[in-house]
Each structure stands twice: as C-alpha cells, then as structure tokens.
N, C-alpha and C. Protein backbone atom coordinates (compact mmCIF):
# COMPACT_ATOMS: atom_id res chain seq x y z
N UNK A 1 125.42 84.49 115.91
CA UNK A 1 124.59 85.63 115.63
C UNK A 1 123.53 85.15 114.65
N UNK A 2 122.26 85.53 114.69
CA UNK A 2 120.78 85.15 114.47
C UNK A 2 120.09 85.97 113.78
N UNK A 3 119.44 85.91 112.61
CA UNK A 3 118.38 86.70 112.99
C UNK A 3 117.19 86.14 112.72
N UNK A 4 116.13 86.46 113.79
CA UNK A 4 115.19 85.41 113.70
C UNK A 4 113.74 86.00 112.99
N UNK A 5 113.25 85.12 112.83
CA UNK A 5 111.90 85.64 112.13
C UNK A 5 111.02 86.23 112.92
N UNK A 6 110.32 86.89 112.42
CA UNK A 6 109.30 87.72 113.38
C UNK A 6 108.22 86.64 114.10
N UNK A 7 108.00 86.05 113.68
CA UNK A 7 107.22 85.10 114.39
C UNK A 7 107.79 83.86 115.60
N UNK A 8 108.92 84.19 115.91
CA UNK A 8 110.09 83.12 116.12
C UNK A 8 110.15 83.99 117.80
N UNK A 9 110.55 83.22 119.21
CA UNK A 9 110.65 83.91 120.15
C UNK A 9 111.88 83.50 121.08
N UNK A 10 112.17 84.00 122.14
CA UNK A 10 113.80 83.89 122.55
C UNK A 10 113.35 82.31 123.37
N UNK A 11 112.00 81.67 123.57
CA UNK A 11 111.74 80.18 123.66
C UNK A 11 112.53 79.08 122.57
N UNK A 12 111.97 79.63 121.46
CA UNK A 12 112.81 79.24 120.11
C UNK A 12 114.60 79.22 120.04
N UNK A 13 114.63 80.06 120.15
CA UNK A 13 116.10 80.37 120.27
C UNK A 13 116.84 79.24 121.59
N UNK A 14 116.20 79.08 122.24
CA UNK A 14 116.36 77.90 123.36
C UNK A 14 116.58 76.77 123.37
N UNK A 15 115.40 76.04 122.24
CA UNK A 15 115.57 74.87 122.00
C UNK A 15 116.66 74.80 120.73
N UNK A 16 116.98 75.73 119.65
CA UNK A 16 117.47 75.59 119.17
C UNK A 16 118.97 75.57 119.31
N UNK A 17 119.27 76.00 120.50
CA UNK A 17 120.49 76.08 121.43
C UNK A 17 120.67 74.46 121.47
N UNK A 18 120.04 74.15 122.70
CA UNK A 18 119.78 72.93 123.04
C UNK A 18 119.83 71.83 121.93
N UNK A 19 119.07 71.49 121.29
CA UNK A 19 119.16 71.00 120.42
C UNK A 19 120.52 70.42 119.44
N UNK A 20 121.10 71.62 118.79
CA UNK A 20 122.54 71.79 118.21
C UNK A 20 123.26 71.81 119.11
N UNK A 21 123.61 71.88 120.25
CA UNK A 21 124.78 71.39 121.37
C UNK A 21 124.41 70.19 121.38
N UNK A 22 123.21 69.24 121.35
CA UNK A 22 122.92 68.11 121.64
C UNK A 22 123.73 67.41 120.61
N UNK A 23 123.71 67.76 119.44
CA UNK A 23 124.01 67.18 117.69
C UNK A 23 125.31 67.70 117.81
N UNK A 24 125.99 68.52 118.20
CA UNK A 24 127.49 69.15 118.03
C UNK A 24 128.51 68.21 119.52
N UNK A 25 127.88 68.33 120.43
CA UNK A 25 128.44 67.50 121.88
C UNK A 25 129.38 68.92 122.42
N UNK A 26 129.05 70.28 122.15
CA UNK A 26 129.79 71.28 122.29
C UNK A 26 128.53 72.35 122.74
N UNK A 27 129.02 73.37 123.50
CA UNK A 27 128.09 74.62 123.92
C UNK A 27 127.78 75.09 122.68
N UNK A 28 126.56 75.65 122.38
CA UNK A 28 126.52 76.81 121.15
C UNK A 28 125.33 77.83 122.07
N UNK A 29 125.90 78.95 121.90
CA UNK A 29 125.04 80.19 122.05
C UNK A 29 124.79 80.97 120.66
N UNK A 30 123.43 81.19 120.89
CA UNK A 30 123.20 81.84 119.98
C UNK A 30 122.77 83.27 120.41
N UNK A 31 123.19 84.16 119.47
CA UNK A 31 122.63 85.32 120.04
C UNK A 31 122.00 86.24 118.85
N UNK A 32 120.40 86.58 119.24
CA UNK A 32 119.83 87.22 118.14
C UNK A 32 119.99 88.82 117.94
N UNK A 33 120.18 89.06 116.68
CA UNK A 33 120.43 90.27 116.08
C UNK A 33 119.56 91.20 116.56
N UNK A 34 119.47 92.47 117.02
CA UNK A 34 118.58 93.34 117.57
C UNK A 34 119.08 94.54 117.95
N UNK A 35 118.02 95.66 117.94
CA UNK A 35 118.45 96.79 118.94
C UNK A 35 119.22 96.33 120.13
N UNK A 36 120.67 97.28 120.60
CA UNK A 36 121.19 96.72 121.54
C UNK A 36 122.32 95.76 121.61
N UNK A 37 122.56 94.87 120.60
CA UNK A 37 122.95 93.83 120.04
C UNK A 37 124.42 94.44 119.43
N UNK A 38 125.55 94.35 119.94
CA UNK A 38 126.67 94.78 119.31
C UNK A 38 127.72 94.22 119.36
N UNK A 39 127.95 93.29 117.93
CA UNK A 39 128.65 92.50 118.22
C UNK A 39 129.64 92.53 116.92
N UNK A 40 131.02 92.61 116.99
CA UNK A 40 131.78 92.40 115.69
C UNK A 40 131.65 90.87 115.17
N UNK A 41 131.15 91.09 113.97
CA UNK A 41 131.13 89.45 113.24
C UNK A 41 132.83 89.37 112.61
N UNK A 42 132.36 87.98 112.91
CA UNK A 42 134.36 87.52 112.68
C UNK A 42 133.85 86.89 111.41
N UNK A 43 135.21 85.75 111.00
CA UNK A 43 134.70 85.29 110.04
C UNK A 43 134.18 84.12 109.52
N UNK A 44 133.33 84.10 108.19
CA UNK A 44 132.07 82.86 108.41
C UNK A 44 132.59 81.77 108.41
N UNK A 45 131.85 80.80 108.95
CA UNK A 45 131.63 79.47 109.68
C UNK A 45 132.64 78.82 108.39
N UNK A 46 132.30 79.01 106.98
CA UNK A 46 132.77 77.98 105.96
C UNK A 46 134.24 78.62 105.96
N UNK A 47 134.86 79.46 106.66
CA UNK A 47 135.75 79.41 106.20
C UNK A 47 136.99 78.73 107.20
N UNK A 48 136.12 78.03 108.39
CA UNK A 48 136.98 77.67 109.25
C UNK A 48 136.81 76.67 109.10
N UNK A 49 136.03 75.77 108.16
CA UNK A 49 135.92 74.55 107.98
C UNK A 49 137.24 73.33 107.86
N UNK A 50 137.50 72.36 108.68
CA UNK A 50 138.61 71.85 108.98
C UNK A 50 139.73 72.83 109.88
N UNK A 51 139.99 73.59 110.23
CA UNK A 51 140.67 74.63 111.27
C UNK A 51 140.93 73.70 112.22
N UNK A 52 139.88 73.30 112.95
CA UNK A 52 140.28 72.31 113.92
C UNK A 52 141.19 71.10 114.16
C-alpha cells in the first residue's frame, strides 16, 4: 500500500514494481491508496523483519 505523490502516475508505480522485484528476486505489488481502495493494513514491514 502507497501513497503516491500528486505528480507521480500508475506508469510510476510500474517501474517501481519492476524494479524492486528485480532487487528483491520476489513479486511485489504495489497498490496505491485512493478512492475505492479498501484494504485492511496488517502489520508494518519492520516488524516482520527476520520472520522468514
């Protein structure tokens, strides 16, 4: 979950997908915050750190 800058477009959001799956070797979706957009946030990233 995202939220992107106003100047920022769902092109952006693309490469930045791309990109970080490239650097991770794993899928990442991102999905930006918006009207419409309903999503329960779980919990943050640092706290799953080592989990794996």
């Amino acid at each position: 979950m995202a939220t992107l800058d106003p100047d920022r477009s769902y092109f952006d959001v693309t490469s930045f997908e791309t990109d970080l799956s490239s650097m991770l070797g794993a899928l990442v979706e991102v999905v930006p915050r918006g009207p419409g957009v309903e999503v329960e946030e779980a919990e943050p990233l640092s706290d799953l750190r080592g989990a794996a």
